[in-house]
Protein backbone atom coordinates (compact mmCIF):
# COMPACT_ATOMS: atom_id res chain seq x y z
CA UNK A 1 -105.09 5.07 7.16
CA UNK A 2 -106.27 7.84 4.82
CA UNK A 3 -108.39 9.59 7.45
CA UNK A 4 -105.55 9.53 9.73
CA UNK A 5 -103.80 12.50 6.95
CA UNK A 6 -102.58 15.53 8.87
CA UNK A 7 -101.74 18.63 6.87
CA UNK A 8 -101.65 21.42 9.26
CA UNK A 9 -100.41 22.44 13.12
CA UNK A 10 -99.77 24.92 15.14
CA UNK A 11 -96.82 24.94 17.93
CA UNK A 12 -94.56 26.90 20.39
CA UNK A 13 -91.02 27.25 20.00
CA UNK A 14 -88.31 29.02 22.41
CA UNK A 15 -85.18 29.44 22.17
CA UNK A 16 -82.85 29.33 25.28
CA UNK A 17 -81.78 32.82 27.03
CA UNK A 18 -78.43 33.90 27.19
CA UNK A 19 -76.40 33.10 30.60
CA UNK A 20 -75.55 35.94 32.70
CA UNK A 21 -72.04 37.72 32.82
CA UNK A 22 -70.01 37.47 36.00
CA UNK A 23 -69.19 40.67 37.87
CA UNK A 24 -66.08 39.07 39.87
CA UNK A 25 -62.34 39.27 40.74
CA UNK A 26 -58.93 37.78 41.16
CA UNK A 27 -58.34 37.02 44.80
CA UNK A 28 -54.59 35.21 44.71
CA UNK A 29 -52.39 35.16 47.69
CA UNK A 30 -49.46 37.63 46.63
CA UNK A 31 -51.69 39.26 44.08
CA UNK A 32 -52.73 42.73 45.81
CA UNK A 33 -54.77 44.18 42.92
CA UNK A 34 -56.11 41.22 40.92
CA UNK A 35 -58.44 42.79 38.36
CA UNK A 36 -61.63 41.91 36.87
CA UNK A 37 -61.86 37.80 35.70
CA UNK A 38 -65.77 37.78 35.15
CA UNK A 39 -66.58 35.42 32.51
CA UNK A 40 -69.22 35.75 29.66
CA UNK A 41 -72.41 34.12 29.72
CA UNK A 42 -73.01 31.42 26.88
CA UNK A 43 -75.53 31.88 24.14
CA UNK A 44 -78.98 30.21 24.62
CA UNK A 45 -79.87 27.04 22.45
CA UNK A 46 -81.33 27.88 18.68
CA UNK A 47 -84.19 25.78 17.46
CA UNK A 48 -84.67 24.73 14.22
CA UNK A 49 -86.46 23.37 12.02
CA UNK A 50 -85.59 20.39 9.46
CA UNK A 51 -86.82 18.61 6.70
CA UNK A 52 -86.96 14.98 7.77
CA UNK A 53 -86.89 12.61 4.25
CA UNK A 54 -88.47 9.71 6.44
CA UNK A 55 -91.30 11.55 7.44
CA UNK A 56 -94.41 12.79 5.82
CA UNK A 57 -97.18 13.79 8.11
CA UNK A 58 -97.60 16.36 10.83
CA UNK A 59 -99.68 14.01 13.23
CA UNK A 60 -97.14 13.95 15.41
CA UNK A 61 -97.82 17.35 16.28
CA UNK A 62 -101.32 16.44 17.75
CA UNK A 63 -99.12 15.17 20.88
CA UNK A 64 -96.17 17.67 20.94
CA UNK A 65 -96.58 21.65 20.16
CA UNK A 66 -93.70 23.20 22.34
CA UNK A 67 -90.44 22.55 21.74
CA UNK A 68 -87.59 24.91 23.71
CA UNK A 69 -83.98 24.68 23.59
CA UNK A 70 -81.38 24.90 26.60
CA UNK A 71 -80.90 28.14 28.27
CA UNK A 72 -77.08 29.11 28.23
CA UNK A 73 -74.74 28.81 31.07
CA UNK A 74 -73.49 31.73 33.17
CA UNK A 75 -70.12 33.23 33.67
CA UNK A 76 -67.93 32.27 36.20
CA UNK A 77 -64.75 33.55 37.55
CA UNK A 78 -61.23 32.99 36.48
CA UNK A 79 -62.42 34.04 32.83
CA UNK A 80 -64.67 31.01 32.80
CA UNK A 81 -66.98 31.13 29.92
CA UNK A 82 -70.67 29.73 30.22
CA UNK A 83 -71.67 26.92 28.23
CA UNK A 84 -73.40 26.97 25.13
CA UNK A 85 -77.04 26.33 25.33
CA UNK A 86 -77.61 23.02 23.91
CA UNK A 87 -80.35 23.76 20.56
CA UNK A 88 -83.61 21.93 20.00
CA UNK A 89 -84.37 20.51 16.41
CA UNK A 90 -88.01 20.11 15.18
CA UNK A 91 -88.32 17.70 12.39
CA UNK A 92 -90.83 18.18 9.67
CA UNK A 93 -91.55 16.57 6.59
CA UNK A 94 -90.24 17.72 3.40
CA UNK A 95 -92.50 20.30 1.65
CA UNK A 96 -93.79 21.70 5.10
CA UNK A 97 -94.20 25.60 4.57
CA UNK A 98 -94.14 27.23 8.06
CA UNK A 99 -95.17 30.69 8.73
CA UNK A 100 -95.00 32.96 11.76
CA UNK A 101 -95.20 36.83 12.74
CA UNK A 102 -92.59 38.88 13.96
CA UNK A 103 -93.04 42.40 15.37
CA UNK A 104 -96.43 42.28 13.53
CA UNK A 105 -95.01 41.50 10.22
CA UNK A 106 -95.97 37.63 8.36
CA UNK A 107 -92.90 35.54 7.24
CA UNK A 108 -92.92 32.23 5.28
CA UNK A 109 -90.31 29.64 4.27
CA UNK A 110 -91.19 26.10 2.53
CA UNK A 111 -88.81 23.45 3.53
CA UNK A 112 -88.98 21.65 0.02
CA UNK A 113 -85.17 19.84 0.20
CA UNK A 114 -84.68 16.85 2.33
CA UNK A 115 -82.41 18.40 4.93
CA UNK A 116 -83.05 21.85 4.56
CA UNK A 117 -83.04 23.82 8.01
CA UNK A 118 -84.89 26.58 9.17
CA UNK A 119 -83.04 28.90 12.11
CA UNK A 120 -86.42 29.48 13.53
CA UNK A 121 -85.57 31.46 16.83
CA UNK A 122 -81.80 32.52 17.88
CA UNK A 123 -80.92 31.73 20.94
CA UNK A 124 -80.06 34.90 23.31
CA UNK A 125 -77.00 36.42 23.54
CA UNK A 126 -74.59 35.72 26.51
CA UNK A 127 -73.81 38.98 28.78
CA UNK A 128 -70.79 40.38 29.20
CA UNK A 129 -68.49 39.84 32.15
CA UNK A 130 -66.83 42.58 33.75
CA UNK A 131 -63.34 41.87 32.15
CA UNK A 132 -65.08 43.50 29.12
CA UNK A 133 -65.90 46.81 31.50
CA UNK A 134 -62.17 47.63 32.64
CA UNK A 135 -60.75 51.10 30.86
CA UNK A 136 -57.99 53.47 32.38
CA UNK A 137 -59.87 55.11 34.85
CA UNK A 138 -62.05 52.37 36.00
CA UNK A 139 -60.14 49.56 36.92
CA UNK A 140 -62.21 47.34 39.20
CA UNK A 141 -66.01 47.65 37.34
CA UNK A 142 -68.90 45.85 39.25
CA UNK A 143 -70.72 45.48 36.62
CA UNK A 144 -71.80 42.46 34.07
CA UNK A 145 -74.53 42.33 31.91
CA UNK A 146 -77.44 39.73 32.22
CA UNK A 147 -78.31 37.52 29.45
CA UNK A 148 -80.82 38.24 26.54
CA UNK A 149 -83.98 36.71 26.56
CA UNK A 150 -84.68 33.66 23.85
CA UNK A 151 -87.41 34.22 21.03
CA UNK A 152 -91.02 32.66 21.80
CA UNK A 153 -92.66 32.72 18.87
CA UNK A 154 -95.84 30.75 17.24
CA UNK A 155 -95.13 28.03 14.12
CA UNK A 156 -97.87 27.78 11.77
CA UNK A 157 -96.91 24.33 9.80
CA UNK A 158 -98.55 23.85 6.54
CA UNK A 159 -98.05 20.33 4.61
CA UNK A 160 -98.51 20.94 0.84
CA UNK A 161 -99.60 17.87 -0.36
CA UNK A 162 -97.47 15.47 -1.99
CA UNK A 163 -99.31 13.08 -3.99
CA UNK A 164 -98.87 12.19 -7.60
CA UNK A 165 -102.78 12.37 -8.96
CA UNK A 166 -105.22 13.98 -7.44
CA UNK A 167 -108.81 13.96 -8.09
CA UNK A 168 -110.60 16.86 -8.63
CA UNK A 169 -114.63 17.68 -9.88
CA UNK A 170 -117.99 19.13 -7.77
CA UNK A 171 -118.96 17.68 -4.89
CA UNK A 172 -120.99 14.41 -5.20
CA UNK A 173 -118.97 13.58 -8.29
CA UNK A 174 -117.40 10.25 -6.89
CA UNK A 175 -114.18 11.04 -6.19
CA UNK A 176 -113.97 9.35 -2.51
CA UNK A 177 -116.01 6.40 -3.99
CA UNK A 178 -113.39 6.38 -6.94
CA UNK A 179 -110.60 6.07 -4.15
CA UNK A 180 -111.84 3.98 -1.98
CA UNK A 181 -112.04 0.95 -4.39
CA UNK A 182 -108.52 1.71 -5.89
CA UNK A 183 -106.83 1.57 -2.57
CA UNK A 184 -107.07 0.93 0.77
CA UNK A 185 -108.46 3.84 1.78
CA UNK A 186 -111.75 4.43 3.70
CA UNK A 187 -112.85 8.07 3.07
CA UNK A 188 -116.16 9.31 4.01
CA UNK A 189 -119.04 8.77 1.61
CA UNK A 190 -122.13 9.86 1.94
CA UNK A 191 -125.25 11.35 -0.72
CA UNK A 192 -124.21 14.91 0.92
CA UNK A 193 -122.35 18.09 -0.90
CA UNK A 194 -119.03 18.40 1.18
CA UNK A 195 -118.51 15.00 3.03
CA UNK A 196 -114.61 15.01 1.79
CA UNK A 197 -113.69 18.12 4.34
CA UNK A 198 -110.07 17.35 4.42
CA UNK A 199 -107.31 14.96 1.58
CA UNK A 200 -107.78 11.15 1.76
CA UNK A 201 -104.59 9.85 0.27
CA UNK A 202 -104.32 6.29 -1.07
CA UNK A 203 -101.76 4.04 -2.61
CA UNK A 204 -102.78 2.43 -5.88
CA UNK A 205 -101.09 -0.14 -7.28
CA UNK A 206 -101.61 -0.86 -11.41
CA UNK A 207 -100.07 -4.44 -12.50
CA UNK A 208 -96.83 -5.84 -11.44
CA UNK A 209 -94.67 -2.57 -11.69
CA UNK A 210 -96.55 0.70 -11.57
CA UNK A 211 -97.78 2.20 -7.87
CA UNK A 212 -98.36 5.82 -7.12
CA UNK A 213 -100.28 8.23 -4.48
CA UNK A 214 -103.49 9.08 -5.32
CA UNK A 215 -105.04 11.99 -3.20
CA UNK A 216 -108.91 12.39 -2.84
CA UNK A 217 -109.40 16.69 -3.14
CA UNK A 218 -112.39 17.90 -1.25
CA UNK A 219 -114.70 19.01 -3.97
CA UNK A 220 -114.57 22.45 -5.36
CA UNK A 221 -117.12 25.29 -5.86
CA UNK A 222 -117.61 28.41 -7.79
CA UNK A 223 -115.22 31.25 -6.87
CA UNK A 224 -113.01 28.38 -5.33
CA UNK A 225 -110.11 30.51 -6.32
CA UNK A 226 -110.82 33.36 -4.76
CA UNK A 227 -111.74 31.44 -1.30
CA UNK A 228 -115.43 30.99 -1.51
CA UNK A 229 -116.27 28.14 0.52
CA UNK A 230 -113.06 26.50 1.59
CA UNK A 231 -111.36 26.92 -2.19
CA UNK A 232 -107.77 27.55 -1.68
CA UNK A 233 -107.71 25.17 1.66
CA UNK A 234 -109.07 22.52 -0.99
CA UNK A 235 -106.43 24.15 -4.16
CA UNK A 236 -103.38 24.20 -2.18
CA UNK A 237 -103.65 20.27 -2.34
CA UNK A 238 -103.38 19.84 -6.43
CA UNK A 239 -100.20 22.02 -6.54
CA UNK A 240 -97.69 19.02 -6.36
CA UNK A 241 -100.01 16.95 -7.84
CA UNK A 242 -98.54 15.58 -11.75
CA UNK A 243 -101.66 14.34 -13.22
CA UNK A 244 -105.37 15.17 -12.56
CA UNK A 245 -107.96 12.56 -13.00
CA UNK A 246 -111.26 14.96 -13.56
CA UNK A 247 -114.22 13.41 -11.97
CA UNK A 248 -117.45 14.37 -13.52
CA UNK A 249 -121.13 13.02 -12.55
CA UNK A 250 -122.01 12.14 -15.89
CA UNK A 251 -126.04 11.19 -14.48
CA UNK A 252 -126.45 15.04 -13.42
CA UNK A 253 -128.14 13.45 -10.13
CA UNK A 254 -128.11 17.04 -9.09
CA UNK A 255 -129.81 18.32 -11.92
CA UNK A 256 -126.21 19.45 -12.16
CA UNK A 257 -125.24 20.36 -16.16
CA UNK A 258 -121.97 17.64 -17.09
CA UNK A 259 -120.88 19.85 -19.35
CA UNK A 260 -120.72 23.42 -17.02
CA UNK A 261 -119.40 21.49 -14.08
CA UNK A 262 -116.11 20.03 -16.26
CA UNK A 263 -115.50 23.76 -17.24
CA UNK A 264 -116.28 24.98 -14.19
CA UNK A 265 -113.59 23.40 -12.63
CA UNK A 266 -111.01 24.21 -15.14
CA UNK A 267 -111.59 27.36 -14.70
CA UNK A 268 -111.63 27.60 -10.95
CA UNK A 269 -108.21 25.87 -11.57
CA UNK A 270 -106.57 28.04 -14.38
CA UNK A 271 -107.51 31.41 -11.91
CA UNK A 272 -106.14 30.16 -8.85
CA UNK A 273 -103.11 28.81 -10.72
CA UNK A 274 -102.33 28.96 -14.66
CA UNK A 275 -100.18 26.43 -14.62
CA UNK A 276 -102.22 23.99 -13.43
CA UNK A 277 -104.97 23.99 -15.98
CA UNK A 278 -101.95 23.02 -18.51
CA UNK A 279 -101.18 19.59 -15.93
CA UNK A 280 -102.41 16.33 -17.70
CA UNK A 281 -105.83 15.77 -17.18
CA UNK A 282 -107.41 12.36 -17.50
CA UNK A 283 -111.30 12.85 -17.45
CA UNK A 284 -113.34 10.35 -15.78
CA UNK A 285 -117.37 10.27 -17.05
CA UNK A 286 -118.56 8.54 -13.47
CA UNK A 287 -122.21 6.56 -12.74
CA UNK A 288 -122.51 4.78 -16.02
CA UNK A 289 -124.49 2.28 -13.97
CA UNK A 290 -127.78 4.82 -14.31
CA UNK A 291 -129.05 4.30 -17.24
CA UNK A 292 -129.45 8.76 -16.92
CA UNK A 293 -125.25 8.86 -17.46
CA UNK A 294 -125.19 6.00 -20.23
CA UNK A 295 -128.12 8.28 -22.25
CA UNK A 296 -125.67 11.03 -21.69
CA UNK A 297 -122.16 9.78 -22.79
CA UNK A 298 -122.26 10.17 -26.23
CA UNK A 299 -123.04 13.93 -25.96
CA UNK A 300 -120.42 14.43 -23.39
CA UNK A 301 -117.32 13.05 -25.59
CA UNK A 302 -118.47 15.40 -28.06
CA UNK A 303 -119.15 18.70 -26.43
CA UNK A 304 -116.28 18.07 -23.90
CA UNK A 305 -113.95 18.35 -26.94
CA UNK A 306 -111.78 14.77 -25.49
CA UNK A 307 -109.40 13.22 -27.12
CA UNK A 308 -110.28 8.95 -26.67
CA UNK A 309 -106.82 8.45 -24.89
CA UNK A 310 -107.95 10.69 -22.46
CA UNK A 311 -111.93 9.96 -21.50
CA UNK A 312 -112.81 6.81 -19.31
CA UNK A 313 -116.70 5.92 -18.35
CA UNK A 314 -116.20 3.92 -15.20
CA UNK A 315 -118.70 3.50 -13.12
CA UNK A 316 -117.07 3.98 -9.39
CA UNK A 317 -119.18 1.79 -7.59
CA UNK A 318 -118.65 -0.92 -9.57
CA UNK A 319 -115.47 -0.77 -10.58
CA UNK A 320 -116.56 -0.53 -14.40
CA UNK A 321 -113.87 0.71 -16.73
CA UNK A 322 -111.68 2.06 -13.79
CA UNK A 323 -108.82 -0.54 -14.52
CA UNK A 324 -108.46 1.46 -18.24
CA UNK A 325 -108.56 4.41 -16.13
CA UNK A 326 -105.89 3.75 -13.93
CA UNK A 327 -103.61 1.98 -16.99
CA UNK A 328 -103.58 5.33 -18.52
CA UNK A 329 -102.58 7.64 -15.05
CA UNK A 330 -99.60 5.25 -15.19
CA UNK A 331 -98.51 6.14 -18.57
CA UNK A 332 -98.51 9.73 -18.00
CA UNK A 333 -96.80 9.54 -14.81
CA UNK A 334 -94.22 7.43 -16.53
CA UNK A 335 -94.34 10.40 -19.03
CA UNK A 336 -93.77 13.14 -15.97
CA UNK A 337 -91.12 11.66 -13.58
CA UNK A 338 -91.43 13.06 -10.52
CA UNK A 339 -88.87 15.78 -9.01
CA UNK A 340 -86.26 14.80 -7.50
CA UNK A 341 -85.31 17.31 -5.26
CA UNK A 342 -81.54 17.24 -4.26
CA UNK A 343 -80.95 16.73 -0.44
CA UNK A 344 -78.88 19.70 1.05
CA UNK A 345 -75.74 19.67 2.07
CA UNK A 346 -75.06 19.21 5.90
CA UNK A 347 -72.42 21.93 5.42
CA UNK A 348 -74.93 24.31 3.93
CA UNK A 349 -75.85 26.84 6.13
CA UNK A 350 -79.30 27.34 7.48
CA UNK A 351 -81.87 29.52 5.96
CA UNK A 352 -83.67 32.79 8.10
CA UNK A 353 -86.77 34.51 8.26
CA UNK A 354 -86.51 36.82 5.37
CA UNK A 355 -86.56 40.04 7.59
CA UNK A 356 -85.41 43.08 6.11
CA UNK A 357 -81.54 44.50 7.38
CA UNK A 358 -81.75 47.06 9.23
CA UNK A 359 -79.94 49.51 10.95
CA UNK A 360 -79.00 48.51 14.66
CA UNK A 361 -78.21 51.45 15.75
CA UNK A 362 -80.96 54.01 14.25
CA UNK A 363 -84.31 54.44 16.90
CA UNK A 364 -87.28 56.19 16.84
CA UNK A 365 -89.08 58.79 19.33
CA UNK A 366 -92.57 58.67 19.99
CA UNK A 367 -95.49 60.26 22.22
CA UNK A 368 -97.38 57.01 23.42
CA UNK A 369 -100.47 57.31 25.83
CA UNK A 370 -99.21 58.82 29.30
CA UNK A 371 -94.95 58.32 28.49
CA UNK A 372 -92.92 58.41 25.26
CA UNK A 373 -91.80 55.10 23.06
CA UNK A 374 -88.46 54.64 21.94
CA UNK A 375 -87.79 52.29 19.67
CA UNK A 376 -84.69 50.44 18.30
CA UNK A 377 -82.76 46.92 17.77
CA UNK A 378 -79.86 48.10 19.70
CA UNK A 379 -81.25 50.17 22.79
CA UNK A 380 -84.14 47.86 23.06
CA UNK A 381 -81.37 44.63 23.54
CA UNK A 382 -79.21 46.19 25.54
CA UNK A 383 -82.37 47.09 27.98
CA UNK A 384 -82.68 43.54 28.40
CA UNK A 385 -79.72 42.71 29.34
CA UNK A 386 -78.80 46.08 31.92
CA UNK A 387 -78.87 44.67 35.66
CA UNK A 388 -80.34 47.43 37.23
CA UNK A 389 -79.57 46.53 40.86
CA UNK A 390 -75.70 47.39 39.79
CA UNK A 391 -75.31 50.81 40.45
CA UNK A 392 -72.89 51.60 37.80
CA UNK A 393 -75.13 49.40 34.66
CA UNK A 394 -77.33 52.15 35.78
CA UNK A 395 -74.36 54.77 34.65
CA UNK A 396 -73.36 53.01 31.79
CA UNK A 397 -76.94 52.70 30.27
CA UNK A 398 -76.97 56.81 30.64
CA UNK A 399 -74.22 57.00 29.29
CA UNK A 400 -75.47 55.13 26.01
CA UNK A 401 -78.37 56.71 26.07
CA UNK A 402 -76.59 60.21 26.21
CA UNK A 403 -73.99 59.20 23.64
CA UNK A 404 -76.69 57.68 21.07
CA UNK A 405 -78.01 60.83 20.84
CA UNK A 406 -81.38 59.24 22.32
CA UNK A 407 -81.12 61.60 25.66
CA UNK A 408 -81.65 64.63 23.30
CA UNK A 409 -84.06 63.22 20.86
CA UNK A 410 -86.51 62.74 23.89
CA UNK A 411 -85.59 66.72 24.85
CA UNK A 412 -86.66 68.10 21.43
CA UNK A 413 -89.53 66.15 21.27
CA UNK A 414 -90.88 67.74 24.43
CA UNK A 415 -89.83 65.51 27.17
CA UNK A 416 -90.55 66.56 30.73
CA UNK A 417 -89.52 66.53 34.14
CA UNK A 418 -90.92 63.24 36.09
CA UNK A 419 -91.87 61.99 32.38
CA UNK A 420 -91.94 58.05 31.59
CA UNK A 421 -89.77 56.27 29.16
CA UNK A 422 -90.54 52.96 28.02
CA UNK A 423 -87.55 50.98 25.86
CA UNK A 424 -89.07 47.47 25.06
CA UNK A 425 -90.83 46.33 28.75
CA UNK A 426 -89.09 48.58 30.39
CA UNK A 427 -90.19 51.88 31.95
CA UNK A 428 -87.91 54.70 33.36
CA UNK A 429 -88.46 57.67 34.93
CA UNK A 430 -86.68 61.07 33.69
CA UNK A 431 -85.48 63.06 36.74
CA UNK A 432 -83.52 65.71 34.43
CA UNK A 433 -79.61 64.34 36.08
CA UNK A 434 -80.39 60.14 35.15
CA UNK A 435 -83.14 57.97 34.49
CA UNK A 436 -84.27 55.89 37.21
């Protein structure tokens, strides 16, 4: 059913955390000083998300908003590896744009191509066993790292609208009445501006071998294109769109003006999107059952500037002259094939969140409230993933710390004795030897 259209959600998505490194060691009979055999932790489960061919709504999000993927396994001894986490795929249907924010930053990607795949949060990094840890003067380390977290992060899904014709005029115009005797659709009608608050779609069929999707557009508004009312919610919808069947209330019942409505909505159309003014337009002069629109047609064809081909008076209700109507929507869709749009590859790698490449290992000081900030991609993982009930991750995060030239950085900027350092959740205390 029409009403039954769902064009936008919102869900959760997490990716699995990395398993934990082991911190253990050979114990052989006749092997007096086995070393370090701490295995790695395996990476947590990605989730993505995919354009599904065989789908295209998003009602199935209505039931289901968080999806998570497996949480890696964790090292074991003898060199045993963790397993992989297993990742989570979200299907969507083709032309879904989805959106999310990322340290504060927006990032979109449209999933257009059957098959295309969005990496939508990495899975966390497995730690380090402490094979990794061994050097020449430390040859039994008890130390392993833990695994980094998974991304949780919020999905805003956004179905363009895929529909062959859509029809677009004021409110009141006819449009839903229009659709509902074409197809099987039941929109909402009602003498009221705004009853259509979200697409109707129907599926028209026109003789023996012509059938297309015909999507009922909320009506539109001046300043539509620049959001006044609910304009580029109801825009969005006509961007896929290949031909526009123009709806105009040739009876003014409003004491609307025919003429200034018809241009009206070109021109909301031509500022939110050039190109679409230029789409073919079949014009539809509705309510030729008053007598008020019949008085009025002859003036319309001529200060509407219409080519014949192109202008229908139907009368919605009735079903007068629609049948011309819909003959001629056919020809010019036969006349504008539709897309195709390639399916991708299996093979083809996934696509990212466009997020600038930076540099992992550059930071940043800052005073922040009562303690100082340090930021950076590098110090900030690696914070995460320090066990801090092992005395010597303890060591070995001073070390970096010292090395990275961060130590010093928080010196010149005026850090003090007994001062607090916070490194992505974590706070530590400086003590002027060691954090702690």
């Amino acid at each position: 059913m029409a009403e039954d259209y769902f064009d936008r959600a919102t869900i959760q998505i997490r990716s699995g955390n990395g398993g934990g490194g082991a911190a253990t060691f050979r114990r052989e009979k006749f092997v007096p000083r086995g070393g370090p055999n701490g295995g790695d932790g395996g990476r947590g489960g990605h989730v993505y998300l995919q354009a599904d061919a065989n789908l295209n709504t998003l009602l199935g999000f209505r039931y289901e908003r968080s999806f998570a993927a497996d949480a890696g396994g964790n090292g074991q001894k003898n060199n045993m590896h963790g397993r992989q986490g297993r990742d989570r795929t979200v299907r969507v249907p083709p032309g879904t744009v989805v959106r999310t924010m990322i340290d504060g930053v927006s990032y979109e990607v449209d999933l257009a191509r059957p098959g295309q795949r969005l990496l939508a949060a990495r899975g966390g990094r497995g730690g380090l066993g402490n094979m990794h840890f061994t050097t020449s003067t430390r040859q039994a380390p008890r130390i392993a790292e833990l695994g980094e977290p998974g991304q949780a992060l919020t999905l805003d899904l956004e179905l363009k609208l895929i529909a062959d014709v859509g029809l677009v005029g004021f409110p009141n115009a006819g449009k839903s009445t229009l659709l509902s005797v074409v197809s099987a659709a039941r929109p909402k009608i009602a003498n009221y501006p705004f009853t259509t608050l979200q697409p109707n779609l129907g599926l028209v069929d026109v003789g023996e071998r012509d059938r297309f999707v015909m999507a009922d557009i909320p009506g539109l508004i001046e300043g539509a294109h620049a959001g006044v009312g609910l304009g580029h919610d109801f825009l969005r919808h006509v961007e896929r769109t290949r031909v526009l069947i123009h709806v105009v209330d040739a009876a003014g019942v409003d004491f609307r003006d025919p003429v200034a409505d018809f241009r009206q909505i070109n021109e909301e159309l031509r500022l939110y999107q050039p190109e679409l003014a230029e789409r073919p337009q079949v014009v539809a002069l509705n309510k030729i059952d008053l007598p008020e629109a019949r008085a009025n047609l002859e003036r319309l064809r001529s200060e509407l500037g219409l080519t014949k081909a192109n202008c229908f008076a139907i009368a919605a209700a009735t079903r007068e002259g629609v049948d011309d109507l819909l003959r001629r929507v056919a020809e010019l869709l036969r006349e504008q094939p539709a897309p195709m749009l390639d399916p991708v590859d299996p093979k083809e790698a996934p696509i990212t969140w466009p997020i600038p490449v930076l540099d992992e290992n550059s930071f940043t000081v800052e005073r922040e409230e009562n303690a100082w900030r340090v930021r950076g991609i590098k110090i900030e993982r690696l914070l995460t993933m320090t066990n801090f009930n092992q005395h010597e991750a303890v060591d070995r995060l001073q070390r970096v710390l010292d090395a990275a030239g961060i130590s010093q950085a928080l010196l010149n900027a005026g850090l003090q004795e007994g001062d607090l350092v916070r490194i992505g959740n974590t706070e530590l205390e400086w003590d002027s030897l060691r954090f702690e």
